[in-house]
N, C-alpha and C. Protein backbone atom coordinates (compact mmCIF):
# COMPACT_ATOMS: atom_id res chain seq x y z
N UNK A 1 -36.13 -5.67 -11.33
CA UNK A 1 -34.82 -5.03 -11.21
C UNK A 1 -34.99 -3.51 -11.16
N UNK A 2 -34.39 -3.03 -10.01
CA UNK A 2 -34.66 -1.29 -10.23
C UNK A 2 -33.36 -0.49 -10.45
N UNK A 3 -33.09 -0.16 -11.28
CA UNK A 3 -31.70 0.63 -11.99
C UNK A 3 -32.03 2.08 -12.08
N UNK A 4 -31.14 2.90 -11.25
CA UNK A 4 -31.39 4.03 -11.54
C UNK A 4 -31.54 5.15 -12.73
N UNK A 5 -32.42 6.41 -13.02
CA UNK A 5 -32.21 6.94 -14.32
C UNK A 5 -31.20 7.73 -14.03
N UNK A 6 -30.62 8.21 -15.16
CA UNK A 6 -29.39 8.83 -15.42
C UNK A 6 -29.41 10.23 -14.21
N UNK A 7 -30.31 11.00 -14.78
CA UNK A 7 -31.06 11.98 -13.39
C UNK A 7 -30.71 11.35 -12.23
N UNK A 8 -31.07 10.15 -11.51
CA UNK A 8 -31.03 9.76 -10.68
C UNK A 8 -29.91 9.81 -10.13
N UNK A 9 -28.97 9.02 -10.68
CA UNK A 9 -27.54 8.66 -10.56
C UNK A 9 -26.73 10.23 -10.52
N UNK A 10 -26.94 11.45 -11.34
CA UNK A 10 -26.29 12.55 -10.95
C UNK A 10 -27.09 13.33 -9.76
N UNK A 11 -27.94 12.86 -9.48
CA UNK A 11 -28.79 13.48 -8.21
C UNK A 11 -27.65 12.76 -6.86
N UNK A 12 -27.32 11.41 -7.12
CA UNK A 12 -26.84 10.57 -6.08
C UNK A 12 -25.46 11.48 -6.02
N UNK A 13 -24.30 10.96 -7.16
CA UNK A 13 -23.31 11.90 -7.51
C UNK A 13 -23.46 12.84 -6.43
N UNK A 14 -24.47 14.13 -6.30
CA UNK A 14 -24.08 15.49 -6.18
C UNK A 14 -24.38 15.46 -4.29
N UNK A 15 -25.88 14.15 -3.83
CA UNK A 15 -25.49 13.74 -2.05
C UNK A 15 -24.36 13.31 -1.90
N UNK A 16 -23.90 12.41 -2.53
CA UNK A 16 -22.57 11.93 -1.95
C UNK A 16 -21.01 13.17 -2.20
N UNK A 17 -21.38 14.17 -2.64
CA UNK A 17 -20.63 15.10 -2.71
C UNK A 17 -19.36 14.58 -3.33
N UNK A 18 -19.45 13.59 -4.67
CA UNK A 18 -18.37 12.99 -5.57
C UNK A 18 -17.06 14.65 -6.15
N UNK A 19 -16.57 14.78 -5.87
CA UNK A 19 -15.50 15.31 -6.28
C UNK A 19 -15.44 15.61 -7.98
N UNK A 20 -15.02 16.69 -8.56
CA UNK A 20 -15.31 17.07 -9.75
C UNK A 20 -14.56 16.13 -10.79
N UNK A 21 -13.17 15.30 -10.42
CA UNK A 21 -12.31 14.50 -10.78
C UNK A 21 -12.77 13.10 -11.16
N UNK A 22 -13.62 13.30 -10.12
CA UNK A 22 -14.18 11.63 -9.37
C UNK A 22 -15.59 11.53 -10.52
N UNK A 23 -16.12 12.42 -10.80
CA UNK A 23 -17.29 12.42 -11.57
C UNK A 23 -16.72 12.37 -13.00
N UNK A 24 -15.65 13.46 -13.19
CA UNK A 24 -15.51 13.17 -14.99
C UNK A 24 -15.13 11.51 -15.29
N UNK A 25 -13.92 10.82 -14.13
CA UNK A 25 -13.95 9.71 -14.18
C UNK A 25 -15.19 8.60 -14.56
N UNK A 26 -16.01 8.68 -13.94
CA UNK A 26 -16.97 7.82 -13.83
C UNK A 26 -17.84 7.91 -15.02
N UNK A 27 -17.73 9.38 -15.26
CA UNK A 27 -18.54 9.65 -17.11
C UNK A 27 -17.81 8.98 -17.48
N UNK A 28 -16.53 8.83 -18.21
CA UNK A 28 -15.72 7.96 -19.03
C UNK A 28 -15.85 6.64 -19.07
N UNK A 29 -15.55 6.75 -17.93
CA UNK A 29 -15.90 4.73 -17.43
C UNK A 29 -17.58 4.37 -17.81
N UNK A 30 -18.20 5.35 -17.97
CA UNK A 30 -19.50 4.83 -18.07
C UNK A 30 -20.07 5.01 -19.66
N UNK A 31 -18.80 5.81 -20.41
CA UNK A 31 -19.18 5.99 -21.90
C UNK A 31 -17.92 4.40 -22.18
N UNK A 32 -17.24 4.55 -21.84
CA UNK A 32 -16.56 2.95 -22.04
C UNK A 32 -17.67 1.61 -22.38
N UNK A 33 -17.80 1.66 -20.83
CA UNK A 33 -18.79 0.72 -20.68
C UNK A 33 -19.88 0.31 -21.61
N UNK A 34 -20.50 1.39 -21.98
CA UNK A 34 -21.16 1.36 -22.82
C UNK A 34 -21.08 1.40 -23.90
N UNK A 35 -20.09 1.76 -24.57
CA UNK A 35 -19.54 1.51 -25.86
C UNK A 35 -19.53 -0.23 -26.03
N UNK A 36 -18.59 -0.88 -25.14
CA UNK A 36 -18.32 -2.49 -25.04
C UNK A 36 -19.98 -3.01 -24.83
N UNK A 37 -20.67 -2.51 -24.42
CA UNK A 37 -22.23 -3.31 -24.33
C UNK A 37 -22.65 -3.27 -26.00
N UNK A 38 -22.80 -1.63 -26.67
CA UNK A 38 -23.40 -1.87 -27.81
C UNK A 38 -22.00 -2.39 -28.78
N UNK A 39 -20.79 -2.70 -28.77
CA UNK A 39 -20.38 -3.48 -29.78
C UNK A 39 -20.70 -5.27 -29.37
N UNK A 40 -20.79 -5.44 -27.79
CA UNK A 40 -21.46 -7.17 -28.08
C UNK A 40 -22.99 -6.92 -28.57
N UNK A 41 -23.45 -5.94 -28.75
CA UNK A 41 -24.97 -6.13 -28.95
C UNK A 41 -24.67 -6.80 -30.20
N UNK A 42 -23.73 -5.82 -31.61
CA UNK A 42 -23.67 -6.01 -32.62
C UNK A 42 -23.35 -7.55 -32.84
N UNK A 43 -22.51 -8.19 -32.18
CA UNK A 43 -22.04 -9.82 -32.68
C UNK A 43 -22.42 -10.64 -31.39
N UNK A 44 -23.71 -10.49 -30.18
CA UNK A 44 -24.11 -11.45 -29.70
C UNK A 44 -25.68 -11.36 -29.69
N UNK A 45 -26.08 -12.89 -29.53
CA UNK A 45 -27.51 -12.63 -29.99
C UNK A 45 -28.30 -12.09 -28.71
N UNK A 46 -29.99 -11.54 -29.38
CA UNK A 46 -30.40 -10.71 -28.37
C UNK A 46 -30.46 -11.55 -27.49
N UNK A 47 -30.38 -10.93 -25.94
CA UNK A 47 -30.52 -11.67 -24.60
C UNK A 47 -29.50 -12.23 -23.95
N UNK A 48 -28.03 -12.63 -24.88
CA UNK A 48 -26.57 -12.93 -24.41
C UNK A 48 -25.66 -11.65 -24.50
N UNK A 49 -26.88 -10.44 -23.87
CA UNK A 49 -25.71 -9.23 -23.61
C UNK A 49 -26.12 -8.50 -22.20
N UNK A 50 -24.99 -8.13 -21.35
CA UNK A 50 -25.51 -7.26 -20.26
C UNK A 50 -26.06 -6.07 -20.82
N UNK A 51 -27.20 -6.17 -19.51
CA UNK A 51 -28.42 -5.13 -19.64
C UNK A 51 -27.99 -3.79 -19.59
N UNK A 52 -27.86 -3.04 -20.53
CA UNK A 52 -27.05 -2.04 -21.46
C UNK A 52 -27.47 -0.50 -19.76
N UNK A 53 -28.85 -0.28 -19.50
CA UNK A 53 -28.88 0.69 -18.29
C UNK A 53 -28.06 -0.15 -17.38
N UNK A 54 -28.43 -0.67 -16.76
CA UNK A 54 -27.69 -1.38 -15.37
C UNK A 54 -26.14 -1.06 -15.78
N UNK A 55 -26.15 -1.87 -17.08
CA UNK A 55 -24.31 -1.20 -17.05
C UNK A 55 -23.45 -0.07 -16.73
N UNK A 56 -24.57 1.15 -17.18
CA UNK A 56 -24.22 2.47 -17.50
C UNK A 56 -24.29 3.11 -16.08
N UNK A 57 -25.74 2.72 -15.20
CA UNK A 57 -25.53 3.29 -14.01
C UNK A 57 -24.92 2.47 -13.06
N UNK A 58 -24.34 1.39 -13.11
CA UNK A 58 -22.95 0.51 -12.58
C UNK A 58 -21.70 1.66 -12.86
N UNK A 59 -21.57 1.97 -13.94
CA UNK A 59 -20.61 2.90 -14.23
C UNK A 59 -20.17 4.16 -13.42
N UNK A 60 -21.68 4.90 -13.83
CA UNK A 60 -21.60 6.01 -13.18
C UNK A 60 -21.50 6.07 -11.82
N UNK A 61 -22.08 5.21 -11.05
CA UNK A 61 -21.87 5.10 -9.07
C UNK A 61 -21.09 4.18 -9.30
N UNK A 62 -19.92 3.40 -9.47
CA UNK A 62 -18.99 2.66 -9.19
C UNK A 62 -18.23 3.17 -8.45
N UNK A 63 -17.62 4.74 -8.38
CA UNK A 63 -17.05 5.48 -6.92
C UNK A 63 -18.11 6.50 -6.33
N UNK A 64 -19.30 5.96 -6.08
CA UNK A 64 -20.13 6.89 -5.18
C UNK A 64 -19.73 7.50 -4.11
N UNK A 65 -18.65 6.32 -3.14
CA UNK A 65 -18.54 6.37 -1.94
C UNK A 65 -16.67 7.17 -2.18
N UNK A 66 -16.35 7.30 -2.96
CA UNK A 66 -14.60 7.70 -3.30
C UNK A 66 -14.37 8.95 -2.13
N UNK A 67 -15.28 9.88 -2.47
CA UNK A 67 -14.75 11.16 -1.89
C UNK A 67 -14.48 10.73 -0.24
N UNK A 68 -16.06 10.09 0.19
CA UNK A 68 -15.81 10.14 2.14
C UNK A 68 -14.88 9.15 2.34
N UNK A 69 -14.44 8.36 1.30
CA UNK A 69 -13.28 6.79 1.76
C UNK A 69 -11.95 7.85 1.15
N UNK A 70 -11.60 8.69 0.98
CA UNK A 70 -10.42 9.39 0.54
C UNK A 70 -9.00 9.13 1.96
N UNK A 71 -9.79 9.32 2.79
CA UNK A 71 -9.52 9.46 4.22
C UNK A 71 -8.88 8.13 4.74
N UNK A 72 -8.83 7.26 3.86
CA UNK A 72 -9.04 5.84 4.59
C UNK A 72 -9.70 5.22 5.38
N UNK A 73 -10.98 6.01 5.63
CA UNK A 73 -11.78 5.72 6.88
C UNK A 73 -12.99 4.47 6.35
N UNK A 74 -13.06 4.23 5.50
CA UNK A 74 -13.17 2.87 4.38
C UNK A 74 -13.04 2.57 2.96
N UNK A 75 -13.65 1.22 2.65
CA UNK A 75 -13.38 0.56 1.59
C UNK A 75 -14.48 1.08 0.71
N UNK A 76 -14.01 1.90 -0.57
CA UNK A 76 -15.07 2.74 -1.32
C UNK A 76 -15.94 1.73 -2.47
N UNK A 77 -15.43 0.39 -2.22
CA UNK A 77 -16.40 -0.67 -3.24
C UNK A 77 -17.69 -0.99 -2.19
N UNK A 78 -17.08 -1.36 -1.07
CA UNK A 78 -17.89 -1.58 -0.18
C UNK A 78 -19.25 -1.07 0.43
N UNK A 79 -18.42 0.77 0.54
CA UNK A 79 -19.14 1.39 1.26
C UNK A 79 -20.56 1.72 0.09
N UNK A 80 -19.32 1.96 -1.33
CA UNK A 80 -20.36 2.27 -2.39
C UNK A 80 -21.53 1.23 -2.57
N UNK A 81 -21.31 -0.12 -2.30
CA UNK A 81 -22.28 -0.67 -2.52
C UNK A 81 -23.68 -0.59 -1.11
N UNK A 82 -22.98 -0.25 -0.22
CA UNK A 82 -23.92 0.02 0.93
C UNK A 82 -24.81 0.99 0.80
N UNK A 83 -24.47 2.16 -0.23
CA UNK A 83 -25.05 3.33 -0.85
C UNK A 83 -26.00 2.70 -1.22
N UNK A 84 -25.62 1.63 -2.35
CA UNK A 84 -26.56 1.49 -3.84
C UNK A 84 -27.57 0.73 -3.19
N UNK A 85 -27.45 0.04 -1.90
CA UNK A 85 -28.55 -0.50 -1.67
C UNK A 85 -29.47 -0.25 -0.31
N UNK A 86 -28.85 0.91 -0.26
CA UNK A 86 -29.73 1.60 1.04
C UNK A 86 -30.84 2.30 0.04
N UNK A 87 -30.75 2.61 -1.24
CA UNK A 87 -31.37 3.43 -2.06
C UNK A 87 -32.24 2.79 -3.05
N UNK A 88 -32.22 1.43 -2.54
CA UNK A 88 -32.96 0.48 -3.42
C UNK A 88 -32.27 0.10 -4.75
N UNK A 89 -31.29 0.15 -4.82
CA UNK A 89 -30.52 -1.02 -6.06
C UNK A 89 -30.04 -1.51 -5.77
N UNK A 90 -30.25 -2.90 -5.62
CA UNK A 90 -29.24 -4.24 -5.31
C UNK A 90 -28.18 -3.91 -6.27
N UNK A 91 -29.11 -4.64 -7.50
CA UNK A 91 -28.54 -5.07 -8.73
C UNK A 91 -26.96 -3.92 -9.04
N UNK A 92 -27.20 -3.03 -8.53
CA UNK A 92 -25.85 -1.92 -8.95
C UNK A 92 -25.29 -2.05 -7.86
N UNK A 93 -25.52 -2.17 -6.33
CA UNK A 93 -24.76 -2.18 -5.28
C UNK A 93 -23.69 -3.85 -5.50
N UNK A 94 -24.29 -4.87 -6.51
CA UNK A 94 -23.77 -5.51 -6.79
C UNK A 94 -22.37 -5.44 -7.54
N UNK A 95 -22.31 -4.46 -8.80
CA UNK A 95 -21.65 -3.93 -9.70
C UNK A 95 -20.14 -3.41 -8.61
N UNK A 96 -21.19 -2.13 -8.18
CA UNK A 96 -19.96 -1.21 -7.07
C UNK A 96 -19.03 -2.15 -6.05
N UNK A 97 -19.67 -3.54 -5.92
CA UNK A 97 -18.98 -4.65 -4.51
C UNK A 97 -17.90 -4.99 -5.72
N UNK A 98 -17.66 -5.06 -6.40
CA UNK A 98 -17.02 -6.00 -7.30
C UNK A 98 -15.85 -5.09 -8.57
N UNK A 99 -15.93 -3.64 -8.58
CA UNK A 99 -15.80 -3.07 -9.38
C UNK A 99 -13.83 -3.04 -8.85
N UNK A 100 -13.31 -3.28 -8.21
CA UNK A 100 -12.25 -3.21 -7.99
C UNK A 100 -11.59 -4.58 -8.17
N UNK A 101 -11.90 -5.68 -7.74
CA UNK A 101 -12.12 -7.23 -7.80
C UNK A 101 -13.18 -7.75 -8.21
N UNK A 102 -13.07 -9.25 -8.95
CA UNK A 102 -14.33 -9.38 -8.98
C UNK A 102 -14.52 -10.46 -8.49
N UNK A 103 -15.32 -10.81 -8.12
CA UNK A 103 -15.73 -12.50 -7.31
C UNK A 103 -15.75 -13.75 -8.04
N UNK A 104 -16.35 -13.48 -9.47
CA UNK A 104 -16.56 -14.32 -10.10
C UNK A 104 -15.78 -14.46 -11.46
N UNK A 105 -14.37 -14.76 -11.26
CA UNK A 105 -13.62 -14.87 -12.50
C UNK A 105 -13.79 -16.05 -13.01
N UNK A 106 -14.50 -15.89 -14.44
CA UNK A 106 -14.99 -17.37 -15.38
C UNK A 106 -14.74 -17.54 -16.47
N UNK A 107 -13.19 -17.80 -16.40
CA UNK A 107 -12.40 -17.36 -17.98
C UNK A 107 -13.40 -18.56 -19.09
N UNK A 108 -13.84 -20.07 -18.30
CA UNK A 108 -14.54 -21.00 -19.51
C UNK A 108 -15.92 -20.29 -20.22
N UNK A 109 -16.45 -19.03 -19.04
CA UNK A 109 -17.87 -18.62 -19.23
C UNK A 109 -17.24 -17.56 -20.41
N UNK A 110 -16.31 -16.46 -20.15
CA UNK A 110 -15.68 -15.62 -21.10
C UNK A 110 -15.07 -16.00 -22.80
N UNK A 111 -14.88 -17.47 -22.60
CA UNK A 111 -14.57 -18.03 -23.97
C UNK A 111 -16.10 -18.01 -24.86
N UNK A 112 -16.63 -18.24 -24.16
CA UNK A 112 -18.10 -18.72 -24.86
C UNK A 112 -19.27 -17.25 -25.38
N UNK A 113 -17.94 -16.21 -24.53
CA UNK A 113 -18.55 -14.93 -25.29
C UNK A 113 -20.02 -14.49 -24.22
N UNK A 114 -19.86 -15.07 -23.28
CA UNK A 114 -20.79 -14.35 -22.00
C UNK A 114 -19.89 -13.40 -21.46
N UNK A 115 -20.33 -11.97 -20.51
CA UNK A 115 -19.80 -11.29 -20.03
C UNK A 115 -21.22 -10.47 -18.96
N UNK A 116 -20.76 -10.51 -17.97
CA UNK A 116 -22.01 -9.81 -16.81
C UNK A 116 -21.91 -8.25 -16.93
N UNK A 117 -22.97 -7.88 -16.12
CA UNK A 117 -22.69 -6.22 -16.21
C UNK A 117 -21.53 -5.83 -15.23
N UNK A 118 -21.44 -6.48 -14.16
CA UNK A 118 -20.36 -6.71 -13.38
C UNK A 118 -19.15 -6.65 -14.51
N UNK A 119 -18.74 -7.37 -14.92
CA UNK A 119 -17.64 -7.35 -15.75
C UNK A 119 -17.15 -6.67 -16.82
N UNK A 120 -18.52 -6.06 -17.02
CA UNK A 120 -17.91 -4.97 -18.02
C UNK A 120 -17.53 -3.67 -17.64
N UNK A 121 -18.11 -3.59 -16.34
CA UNK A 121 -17.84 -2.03 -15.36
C UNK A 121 -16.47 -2.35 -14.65
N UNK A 122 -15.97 -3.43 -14.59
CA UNK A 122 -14.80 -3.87 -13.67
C UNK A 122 -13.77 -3.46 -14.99
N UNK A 123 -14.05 -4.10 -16.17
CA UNK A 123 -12.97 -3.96 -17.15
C UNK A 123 -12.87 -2.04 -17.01
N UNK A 124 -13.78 -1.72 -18.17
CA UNK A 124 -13.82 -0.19 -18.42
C UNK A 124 -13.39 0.67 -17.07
N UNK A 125 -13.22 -0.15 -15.95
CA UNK A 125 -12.69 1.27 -14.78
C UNK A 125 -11.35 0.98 -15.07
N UNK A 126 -10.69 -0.35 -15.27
CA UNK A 126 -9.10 -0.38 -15.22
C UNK A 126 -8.73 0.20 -16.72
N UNK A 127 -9.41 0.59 -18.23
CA UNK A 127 -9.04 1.37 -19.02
C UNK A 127 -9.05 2.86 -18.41
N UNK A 128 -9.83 3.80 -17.42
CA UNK A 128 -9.44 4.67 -17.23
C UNK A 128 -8.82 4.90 -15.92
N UNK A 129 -7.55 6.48 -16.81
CA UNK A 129 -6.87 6.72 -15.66
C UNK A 129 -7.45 7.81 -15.61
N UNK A 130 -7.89 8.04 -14.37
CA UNK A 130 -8.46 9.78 -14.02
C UNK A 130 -9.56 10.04 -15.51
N UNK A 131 -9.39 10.65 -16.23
CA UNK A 131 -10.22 10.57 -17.70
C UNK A 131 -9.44 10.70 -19.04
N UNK A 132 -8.87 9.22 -18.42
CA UNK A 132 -8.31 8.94 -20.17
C UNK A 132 -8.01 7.86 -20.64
N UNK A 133 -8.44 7.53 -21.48
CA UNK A 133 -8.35 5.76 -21.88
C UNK A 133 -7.36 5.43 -21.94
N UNK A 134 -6.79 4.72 -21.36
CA UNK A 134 -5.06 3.87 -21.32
C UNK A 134 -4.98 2.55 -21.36
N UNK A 135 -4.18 1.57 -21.74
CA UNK A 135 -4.06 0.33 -21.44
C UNK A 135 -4.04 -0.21 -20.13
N UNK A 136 -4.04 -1.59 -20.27
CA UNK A 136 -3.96 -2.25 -18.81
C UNK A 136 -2.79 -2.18 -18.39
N UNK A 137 -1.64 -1.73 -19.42
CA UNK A 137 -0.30 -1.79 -18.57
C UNK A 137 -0.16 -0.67 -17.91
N UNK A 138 -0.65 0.51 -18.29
CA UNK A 138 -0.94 1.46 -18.01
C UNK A 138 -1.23 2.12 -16.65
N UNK A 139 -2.64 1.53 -16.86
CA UNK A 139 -3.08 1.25 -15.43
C UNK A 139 -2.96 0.73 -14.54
N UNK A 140 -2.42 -0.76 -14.60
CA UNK A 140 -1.48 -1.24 -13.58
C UNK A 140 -0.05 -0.37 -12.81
N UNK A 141 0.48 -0.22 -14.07
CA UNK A 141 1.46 1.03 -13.53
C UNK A 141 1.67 2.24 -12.37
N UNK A 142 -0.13 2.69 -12.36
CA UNK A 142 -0.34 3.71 -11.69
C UNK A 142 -0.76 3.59 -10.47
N UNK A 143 -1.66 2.30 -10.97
CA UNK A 143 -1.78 1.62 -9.45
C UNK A 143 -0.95 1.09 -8.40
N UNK A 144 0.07 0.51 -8.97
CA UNK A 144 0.98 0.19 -8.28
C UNK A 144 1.86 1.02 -7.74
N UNK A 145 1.88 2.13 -8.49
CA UNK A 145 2.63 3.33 -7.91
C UNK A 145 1.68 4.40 -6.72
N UNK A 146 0.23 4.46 -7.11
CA UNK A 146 -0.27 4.68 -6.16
C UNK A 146 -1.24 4.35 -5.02
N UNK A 147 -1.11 2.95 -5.11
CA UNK A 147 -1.98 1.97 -3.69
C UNK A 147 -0.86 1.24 -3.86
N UNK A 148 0.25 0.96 -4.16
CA UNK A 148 0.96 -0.68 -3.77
C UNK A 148 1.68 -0.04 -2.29
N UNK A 149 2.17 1.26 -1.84
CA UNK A 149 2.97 1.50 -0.93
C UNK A 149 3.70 0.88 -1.04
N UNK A 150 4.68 0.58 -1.38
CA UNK A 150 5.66 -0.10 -2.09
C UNK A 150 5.71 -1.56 -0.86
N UNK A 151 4.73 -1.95 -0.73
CA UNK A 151 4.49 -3.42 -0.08
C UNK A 151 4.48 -4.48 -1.06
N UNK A 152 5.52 -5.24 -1.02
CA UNK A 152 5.33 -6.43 -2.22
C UNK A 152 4.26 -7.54 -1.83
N UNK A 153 3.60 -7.63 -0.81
CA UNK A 153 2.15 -8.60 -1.08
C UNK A 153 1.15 -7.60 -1.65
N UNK A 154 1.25 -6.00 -1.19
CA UNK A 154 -0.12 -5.65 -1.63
C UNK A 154 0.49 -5.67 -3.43
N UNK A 155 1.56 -5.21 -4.12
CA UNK A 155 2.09 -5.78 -5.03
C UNK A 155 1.55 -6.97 -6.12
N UNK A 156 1.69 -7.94 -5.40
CA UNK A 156 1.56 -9.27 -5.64
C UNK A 156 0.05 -9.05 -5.92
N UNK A 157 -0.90 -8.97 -4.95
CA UNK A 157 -2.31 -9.05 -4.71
C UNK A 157 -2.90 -7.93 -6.15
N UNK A 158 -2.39 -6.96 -6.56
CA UNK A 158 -2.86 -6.46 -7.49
C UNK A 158 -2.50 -6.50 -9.11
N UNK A 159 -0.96 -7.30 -8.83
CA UNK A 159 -0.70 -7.65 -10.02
C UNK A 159 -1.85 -9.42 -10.72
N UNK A 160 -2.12 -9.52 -9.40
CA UNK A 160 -3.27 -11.00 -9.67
C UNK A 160 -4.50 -10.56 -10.45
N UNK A 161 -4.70 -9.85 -9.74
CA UNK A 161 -5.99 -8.82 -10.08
C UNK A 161 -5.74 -8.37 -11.40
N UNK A 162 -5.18 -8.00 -11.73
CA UNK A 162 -4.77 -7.24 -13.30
C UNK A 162 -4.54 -8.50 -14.18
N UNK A 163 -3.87 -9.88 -13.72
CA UNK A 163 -3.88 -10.81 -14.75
C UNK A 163 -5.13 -11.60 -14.92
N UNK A 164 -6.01 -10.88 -13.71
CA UNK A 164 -7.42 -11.74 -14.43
C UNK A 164 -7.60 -10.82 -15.43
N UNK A 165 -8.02 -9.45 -14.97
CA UNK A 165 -8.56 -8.44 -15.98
C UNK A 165 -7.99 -8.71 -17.57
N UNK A 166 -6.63 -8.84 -17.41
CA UNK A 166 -6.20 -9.53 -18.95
C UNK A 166 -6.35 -10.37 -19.53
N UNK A 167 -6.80 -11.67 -18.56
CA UNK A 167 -7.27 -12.54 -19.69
C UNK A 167 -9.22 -12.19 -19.57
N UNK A 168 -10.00 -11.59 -18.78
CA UNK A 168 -11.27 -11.28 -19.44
C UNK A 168 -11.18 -9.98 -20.81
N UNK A 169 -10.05 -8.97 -20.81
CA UNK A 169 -9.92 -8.61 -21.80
C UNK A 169 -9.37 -9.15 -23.01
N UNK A 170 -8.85 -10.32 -23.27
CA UNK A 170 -8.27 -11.29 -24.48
C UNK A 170 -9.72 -11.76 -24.91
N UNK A 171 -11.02 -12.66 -24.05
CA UNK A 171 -11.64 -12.80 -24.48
C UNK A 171 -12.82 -11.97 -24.80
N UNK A 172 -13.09 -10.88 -24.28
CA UNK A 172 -14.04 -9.64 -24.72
C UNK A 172 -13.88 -9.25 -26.05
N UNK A 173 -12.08 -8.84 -26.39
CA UNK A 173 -11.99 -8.40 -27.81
C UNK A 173 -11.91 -9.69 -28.89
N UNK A 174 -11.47 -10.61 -28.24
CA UNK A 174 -11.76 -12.05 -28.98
C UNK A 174 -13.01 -12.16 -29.59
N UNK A 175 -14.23 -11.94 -28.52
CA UNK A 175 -15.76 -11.87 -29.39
C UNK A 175 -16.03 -10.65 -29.93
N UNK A 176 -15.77 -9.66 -29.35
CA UNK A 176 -16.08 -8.61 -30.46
C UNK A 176 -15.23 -8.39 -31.97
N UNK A 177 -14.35 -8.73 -31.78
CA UNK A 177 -13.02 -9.31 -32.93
C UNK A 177 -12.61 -7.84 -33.35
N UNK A 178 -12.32 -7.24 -32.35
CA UNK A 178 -11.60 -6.36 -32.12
C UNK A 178 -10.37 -6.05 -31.53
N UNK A 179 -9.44 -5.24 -31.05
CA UNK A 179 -8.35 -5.14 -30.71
C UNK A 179 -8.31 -4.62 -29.55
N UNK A 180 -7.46 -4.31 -28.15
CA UNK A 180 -7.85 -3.72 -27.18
C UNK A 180 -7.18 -1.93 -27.41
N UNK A 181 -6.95 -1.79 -28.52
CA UNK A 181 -5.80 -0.68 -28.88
C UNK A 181 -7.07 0.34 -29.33
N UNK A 182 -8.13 -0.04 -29.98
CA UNK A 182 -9.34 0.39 -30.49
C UNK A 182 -9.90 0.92 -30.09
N UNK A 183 -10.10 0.73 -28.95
CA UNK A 183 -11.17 1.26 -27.91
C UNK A 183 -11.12 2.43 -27.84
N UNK A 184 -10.35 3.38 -27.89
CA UNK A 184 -10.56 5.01 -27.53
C UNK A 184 -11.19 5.39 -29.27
N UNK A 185 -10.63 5.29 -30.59
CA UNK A 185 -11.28 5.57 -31.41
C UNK A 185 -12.77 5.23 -31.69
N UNK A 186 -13.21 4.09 -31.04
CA UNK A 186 -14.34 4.02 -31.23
C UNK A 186 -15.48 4.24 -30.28
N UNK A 187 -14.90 5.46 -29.45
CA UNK A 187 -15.43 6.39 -28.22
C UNK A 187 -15.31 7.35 -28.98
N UNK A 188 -14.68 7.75 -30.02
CA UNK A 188 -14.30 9.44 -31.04
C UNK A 188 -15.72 9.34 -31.31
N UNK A 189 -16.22 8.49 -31.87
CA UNK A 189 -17.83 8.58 -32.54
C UNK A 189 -19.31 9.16 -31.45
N UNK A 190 -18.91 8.68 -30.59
CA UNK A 190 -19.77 8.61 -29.41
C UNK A 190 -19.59 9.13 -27.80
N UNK A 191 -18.94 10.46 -28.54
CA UNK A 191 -18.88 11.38 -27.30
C UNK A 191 -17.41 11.17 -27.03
N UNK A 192 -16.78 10.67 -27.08
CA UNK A 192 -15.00 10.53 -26.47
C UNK A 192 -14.29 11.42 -27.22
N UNK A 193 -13.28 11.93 -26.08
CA UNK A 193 -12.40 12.93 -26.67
C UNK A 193 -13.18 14.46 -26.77
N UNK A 194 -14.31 14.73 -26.04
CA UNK A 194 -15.13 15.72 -26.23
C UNK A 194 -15.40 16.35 -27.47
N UNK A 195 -15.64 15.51 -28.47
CA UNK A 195 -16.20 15.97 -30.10
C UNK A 195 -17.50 16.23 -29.62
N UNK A 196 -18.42 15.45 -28.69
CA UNK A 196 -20.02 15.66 -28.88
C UNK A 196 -20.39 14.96 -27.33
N UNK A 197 -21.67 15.62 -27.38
CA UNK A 197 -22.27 15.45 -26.23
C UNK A 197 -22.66 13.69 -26.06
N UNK A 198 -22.03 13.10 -24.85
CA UNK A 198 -22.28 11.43 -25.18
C UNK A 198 -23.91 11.47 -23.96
N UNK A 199 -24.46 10.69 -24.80
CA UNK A 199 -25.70 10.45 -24.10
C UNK A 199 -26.17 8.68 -24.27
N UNK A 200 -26.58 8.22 -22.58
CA UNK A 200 -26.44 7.02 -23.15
C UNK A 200 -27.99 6.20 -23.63
């Protein structure tokens, strides 16, 4: 598996000419992310947790491709994943295909307290808006106000999308036996809210 180093991933960031907005985003989403990896570390046993780098640089290139798809001139999961694997990472060009939708919704696999790296970069992007931890209603909200064009299938199509994300978030905080309200305080410790430098 080849996962990029952190270096790496802000080297990529700064070719793809990511936008200053577009980058604080993706820090967040990627201190998220990683927050939710080391609390399943704590209550799942070793080896039933996504692979804690892959997650983080899933995170960080999940909008590699945002700035040149601004335009509409494409699909920035897509294109991003065409990035990740022109550059030799499958495994993350995998993450970036999926980070908006995901392919594999497995609410029986999610009861049992499995979760992919895929799925934890899909959750943690719909907690942030721009760079700030919000709920899923939240975020649905914004989305809908800014991709639905007030089209009631594209509507429909993203409110689907958001009721998977809710029930993989019922069972995420289900195994961590946590709350989904939590989550930004327990980013205060570890770089959130800019108290301290987050390093992952």
């Amino acid at each position: 598996m080849q996962i990029p180093e952190l270096d790496q991933c802000i080297r990529l960031m700064e070719q793809y000419r990511m936008l200053d907005n577009i980058r604080h985003h993706s820090l967040v989403v990627a201190r998220v992310a990683d927050q939710l990896v080391r609390d399943l570390e704590a209550v799942r046993p070793e080896g039933q947790t996504p692979n804690r780098k892959l997650v983080i640089a899933g995170a960080l290139l999940h909008d590699i491709a945002k700035t040149p798809c601004l335009d509409g001139s494409c699909e920035h999961a897509l294109a991003g994943a065409g990035i990740c694997r022109e550059h030799g990472f499958p495994e993350v060009a995998g993450i970036v295909a999926e980070h908006v939708i995901l392919r594999d919704h497995d609410p029986a696999r999610y009861a049992t307290g499995l979760f992919t790296a895929g799925e934890i970069v899909y959750y943690a992007d719909k907690r942030v808006r721009h760079a700030e931890i919000v709920s899923l209603d939240e975020r649905l909200a914004y989305i809908l106000d800014h991709y639905g064009h007030n089209n009631p299938r594209l509507h429909r199509l993203i409110r689907e999308n958001f009721q998977r994300c809710v029930e993989l978030e019922r069972h995420l905080f289900r195994t961590l036996g946590l709350s989904p309200e939590q989550l930004p305080g327990r980013l205060a410790g570890s770089g959130g809210h800019g108290r301290k430098p987050w390093q992952p």
